[in-house]
PDB file of N, CA and C in Angstrom:
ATOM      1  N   UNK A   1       4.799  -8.771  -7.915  1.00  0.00           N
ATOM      2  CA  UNK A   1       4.174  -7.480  -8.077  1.00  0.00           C
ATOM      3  C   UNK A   1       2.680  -7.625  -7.794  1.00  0.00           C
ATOM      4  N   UNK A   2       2.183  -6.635  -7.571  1.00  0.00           N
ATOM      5  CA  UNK A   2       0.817  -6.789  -6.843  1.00  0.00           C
ATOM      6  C   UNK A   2       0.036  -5.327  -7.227  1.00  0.00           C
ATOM      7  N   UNK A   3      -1.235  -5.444  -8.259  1.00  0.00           N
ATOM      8  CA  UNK A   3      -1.950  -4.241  -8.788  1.00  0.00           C
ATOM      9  C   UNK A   3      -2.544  -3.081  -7.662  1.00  0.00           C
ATOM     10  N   UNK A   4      -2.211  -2.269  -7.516  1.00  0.00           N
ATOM     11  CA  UNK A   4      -3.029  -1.381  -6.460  1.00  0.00           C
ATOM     12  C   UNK A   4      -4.413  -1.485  -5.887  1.00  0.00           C
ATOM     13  N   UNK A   5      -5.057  -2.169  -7.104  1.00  0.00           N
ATOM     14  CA  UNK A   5      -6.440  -2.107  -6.339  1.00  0.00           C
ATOM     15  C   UNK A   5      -6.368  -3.593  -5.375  1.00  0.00           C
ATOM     16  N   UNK A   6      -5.325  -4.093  -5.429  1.00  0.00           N
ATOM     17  CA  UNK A   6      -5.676  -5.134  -4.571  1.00  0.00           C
ATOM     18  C   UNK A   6      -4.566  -5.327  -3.469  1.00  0.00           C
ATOM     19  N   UNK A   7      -4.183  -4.299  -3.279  1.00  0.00           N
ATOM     20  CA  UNK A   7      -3.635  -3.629  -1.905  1.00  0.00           C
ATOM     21  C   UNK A   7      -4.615  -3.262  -0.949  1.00  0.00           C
ATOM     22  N   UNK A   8      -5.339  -2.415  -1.187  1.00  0.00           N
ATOM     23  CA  UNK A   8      -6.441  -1.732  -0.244  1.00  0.00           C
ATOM     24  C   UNK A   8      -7.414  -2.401  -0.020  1.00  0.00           C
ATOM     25  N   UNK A   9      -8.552  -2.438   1.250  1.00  0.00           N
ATOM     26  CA  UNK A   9      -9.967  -2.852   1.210  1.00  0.00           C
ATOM     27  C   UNK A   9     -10.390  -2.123  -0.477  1.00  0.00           C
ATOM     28  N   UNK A  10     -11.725  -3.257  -0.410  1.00  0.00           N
ATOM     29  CA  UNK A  10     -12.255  -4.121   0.726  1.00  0.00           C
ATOM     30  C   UNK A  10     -11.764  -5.586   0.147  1.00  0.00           C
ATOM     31  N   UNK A  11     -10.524  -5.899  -0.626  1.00  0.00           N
ATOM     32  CA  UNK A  11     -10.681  -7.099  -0.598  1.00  0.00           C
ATOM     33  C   UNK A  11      -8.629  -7.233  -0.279  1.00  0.00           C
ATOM     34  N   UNK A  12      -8.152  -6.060  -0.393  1.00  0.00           N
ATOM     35  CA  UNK A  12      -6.800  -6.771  -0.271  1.00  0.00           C
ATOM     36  C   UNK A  12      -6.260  -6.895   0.978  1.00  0.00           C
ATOM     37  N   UNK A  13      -5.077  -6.782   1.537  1.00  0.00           N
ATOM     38  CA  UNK A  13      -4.521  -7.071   2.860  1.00  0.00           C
ATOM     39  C   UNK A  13      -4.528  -6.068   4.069  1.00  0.00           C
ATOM     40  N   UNK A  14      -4.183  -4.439   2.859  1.00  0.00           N
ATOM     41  CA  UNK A  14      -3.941  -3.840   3.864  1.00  0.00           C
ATOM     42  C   UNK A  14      -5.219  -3.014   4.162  1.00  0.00           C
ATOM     43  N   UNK A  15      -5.197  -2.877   5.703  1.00  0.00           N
ATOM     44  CA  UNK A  15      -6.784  -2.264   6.491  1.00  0.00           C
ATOM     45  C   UNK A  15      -7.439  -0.855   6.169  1.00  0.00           C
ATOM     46  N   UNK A  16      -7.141  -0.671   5.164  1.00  0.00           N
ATOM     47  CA  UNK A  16      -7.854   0.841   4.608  1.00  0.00           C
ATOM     48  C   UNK A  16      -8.104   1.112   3.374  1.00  0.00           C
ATOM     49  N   UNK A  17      -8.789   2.196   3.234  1.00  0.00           N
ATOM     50  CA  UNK A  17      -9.359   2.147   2.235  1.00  0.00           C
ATOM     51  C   UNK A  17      -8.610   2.814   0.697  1.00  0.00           C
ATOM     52  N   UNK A  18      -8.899   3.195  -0.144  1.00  0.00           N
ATOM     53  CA  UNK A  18      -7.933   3.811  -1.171  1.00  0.00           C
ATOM     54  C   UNK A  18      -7.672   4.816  -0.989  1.00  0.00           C
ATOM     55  N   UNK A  19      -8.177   5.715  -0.685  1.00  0.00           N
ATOM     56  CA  UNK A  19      -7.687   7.255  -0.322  1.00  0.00           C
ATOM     57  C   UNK A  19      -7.041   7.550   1.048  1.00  0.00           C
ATOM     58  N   UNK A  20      -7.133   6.533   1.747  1.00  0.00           N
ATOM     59  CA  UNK A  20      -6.646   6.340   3.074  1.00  0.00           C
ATOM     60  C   UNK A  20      -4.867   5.845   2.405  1.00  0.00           C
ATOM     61  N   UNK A  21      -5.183   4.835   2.155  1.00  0.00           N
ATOM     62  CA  UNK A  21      -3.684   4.812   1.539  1.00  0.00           C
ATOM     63  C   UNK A  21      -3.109   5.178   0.908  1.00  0.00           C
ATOM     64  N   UNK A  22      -3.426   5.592  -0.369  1.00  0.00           N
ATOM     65  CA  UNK A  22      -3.202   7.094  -1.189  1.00  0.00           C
ATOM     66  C   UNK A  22      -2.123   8.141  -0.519  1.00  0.00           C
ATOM     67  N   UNK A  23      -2.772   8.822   0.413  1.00  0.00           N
ATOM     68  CA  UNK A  23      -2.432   9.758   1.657  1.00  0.00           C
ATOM     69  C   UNK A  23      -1.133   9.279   2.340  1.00  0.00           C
ATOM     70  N   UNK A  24      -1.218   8.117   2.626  1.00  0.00           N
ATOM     71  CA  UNK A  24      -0.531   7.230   3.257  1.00  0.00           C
ATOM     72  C   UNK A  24       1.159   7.313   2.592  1.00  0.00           C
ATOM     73  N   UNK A  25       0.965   6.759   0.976  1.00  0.00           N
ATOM     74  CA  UNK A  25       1.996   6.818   0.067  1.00  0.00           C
ATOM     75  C   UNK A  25       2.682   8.360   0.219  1.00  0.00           C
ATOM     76  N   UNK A  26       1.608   9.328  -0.175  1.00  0.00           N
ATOM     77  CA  UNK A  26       2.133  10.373  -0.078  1.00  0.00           C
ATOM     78  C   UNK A  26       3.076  10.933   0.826  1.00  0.00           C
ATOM     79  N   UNK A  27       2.866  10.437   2.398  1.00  0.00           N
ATOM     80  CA  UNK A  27       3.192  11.058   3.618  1.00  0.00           C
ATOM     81  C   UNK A  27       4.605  10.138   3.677  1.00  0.00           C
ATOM     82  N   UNK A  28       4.906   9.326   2.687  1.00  0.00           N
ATOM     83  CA  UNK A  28       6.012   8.621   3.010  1.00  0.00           C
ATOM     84  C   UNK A  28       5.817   7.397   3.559  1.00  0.00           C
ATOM     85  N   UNK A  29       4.258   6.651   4.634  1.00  0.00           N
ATOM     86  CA  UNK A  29       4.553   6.209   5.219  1.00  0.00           C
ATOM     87  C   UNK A  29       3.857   5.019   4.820  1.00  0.00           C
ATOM     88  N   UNK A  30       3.606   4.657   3.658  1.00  0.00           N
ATOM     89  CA  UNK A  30       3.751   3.405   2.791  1.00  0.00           C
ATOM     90  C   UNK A  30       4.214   3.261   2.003  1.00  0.00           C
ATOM     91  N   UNK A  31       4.472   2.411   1.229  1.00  0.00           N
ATOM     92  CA  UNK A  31       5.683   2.385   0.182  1.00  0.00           C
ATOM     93  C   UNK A  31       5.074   3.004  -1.078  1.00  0.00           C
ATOM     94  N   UNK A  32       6.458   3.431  -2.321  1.00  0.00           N
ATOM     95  CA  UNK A  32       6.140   3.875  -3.185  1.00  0.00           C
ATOM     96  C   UNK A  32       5.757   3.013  -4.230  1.00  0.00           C
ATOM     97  N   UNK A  33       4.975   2.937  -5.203  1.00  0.00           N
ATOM     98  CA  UNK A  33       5.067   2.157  -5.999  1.00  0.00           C
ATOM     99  C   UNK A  33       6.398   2.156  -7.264  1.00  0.00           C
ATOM    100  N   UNK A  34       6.050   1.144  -7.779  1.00  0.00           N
ATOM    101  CA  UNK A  34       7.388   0.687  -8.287  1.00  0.00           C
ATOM    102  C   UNK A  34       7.391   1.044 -10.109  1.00  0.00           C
ATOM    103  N   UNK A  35       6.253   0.991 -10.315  1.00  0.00           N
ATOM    104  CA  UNK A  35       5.966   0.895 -11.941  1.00  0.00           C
ATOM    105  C   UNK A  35       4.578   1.815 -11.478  1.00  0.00           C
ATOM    106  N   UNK A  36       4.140   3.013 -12.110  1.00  0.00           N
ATOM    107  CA  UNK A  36       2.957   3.863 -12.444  1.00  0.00           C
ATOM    108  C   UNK A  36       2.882   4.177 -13.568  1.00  0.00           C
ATOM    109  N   UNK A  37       1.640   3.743 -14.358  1.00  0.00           N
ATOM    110  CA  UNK A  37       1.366   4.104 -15.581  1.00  0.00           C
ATOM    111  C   UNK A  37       0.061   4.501 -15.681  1.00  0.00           C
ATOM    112  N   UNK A  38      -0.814   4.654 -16.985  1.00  0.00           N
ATOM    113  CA  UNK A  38      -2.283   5.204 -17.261  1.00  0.00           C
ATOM    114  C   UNK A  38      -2.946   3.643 -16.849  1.00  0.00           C
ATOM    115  N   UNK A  39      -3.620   3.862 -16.148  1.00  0.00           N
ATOM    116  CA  UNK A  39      -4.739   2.814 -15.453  1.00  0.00           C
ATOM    117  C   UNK A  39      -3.850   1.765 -14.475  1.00  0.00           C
ATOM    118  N   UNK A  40      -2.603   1.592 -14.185  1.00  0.00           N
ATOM    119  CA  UNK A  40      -2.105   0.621 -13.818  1.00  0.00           C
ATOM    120  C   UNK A  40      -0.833   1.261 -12.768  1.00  0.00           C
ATOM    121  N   UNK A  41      -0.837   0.627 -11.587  1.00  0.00           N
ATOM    122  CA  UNK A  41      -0.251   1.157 -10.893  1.00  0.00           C
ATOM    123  C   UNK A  41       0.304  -0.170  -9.875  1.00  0.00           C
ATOM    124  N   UNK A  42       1.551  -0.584  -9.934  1.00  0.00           N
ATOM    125  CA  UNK A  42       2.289  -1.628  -9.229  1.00  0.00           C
ATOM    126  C   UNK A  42       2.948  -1.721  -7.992  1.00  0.00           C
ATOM    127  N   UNK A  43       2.622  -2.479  -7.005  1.00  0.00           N
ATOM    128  CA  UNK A  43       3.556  -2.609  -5.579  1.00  0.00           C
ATOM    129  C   UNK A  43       4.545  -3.555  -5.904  1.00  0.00           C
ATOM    130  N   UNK A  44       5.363  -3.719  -4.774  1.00  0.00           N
ATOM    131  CA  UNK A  44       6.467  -4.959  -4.919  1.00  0.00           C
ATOM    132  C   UNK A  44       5.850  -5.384  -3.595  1.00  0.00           C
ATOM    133  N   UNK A  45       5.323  -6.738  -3.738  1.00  0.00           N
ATOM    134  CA  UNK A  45       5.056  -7.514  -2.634  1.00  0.00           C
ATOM    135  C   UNK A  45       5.040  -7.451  -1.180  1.00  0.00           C
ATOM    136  N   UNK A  46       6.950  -7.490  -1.319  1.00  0.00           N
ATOM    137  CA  UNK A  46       7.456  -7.650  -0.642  1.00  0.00           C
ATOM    138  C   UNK A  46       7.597  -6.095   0.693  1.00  0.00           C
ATOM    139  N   UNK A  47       7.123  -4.829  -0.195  1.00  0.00           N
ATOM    140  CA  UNK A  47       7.379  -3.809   0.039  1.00  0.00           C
ATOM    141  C   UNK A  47       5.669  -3.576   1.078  1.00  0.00           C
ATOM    142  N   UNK A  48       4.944  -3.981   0.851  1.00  0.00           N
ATOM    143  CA  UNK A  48       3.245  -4.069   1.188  1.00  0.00           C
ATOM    144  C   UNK A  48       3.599  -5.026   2.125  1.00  0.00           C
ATOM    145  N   UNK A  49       4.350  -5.996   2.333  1.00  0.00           N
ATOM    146  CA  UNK A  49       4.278  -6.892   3.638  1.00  0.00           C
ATOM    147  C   UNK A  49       4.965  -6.648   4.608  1.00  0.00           C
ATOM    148  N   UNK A  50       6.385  -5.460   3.946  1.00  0.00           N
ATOM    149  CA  UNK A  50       7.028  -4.768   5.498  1.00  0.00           C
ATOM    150  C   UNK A  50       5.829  -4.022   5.771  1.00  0.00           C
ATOM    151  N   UNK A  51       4.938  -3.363   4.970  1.00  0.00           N
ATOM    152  CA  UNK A  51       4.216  -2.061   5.676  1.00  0.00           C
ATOM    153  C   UNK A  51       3.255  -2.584   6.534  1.00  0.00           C
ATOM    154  N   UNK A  52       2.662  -4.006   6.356  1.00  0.00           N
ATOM    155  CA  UNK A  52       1.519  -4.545   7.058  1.00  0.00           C
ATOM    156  C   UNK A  52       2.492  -4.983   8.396  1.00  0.00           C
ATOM    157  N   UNK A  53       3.574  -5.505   8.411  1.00  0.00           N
ATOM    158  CA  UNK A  53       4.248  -5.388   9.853  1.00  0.00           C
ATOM    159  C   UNK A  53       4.104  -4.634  10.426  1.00  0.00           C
ATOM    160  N   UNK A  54       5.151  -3.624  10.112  1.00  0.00           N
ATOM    161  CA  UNK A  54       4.686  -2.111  10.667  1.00  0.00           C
ATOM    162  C   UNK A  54       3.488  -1.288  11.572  1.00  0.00           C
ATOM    163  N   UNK A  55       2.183  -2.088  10.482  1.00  0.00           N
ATOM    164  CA  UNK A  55       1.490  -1.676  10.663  1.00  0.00           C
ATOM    165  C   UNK A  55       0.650  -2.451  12.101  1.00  0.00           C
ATOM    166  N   UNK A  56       1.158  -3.833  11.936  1.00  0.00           N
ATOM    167  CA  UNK A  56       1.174  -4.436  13.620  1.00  0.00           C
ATOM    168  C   UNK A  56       1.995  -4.031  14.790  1.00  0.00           C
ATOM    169  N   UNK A  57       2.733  -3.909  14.462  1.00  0.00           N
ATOM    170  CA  UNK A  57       3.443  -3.602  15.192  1.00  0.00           C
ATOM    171  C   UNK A  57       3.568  -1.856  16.180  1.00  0.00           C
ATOM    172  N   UNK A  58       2.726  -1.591  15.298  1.00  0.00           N
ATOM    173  CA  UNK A  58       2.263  -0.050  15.387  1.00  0.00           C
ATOM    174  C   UNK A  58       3.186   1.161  15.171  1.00  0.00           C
ATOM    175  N   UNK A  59       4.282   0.880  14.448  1.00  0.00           N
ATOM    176  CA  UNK A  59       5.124   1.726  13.978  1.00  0.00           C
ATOM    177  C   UNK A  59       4.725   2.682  13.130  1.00  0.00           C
ATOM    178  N   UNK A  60       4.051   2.276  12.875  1.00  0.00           N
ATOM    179  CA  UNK A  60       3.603   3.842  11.652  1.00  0.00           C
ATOM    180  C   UNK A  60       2.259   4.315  12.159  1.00  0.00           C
ATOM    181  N   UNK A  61       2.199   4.340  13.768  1.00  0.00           N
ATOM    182  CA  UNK A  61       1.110   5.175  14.205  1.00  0.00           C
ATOM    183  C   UNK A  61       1.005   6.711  14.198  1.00  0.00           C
TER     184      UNK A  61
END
């Protein structure tokens, strides 16, 4: 599992920023998180490393 803020710039993997990905979740076209609570909000790893494929690959242009 992997905390939200360290998904996004400027220090995690994937190339944008929080509201950029935010948007992103919303539109479907990053993953959902798995666990959301008050201050804490969880990815599954594994789910953030299909999207960074993707995101080479340019599928989710």
């Amino acid at each position: 599992m992997i905390h939200a803020v360290e998904v996004h710039r400027p220090h995690g993997p994937v190339p944008m920023g929080r509201t950029a990905f935010n948007e992103a979740v919303r539109r479907g076209e990053a993953p959902q998180p798995v666990q959301r609570r008050h201050r804490s909000t969880l990815y599954r790893w594994g789910d953030i490393r299909e999207f960074l494929e993707k995101l080479a690959t340019g599928e989710n242009a």
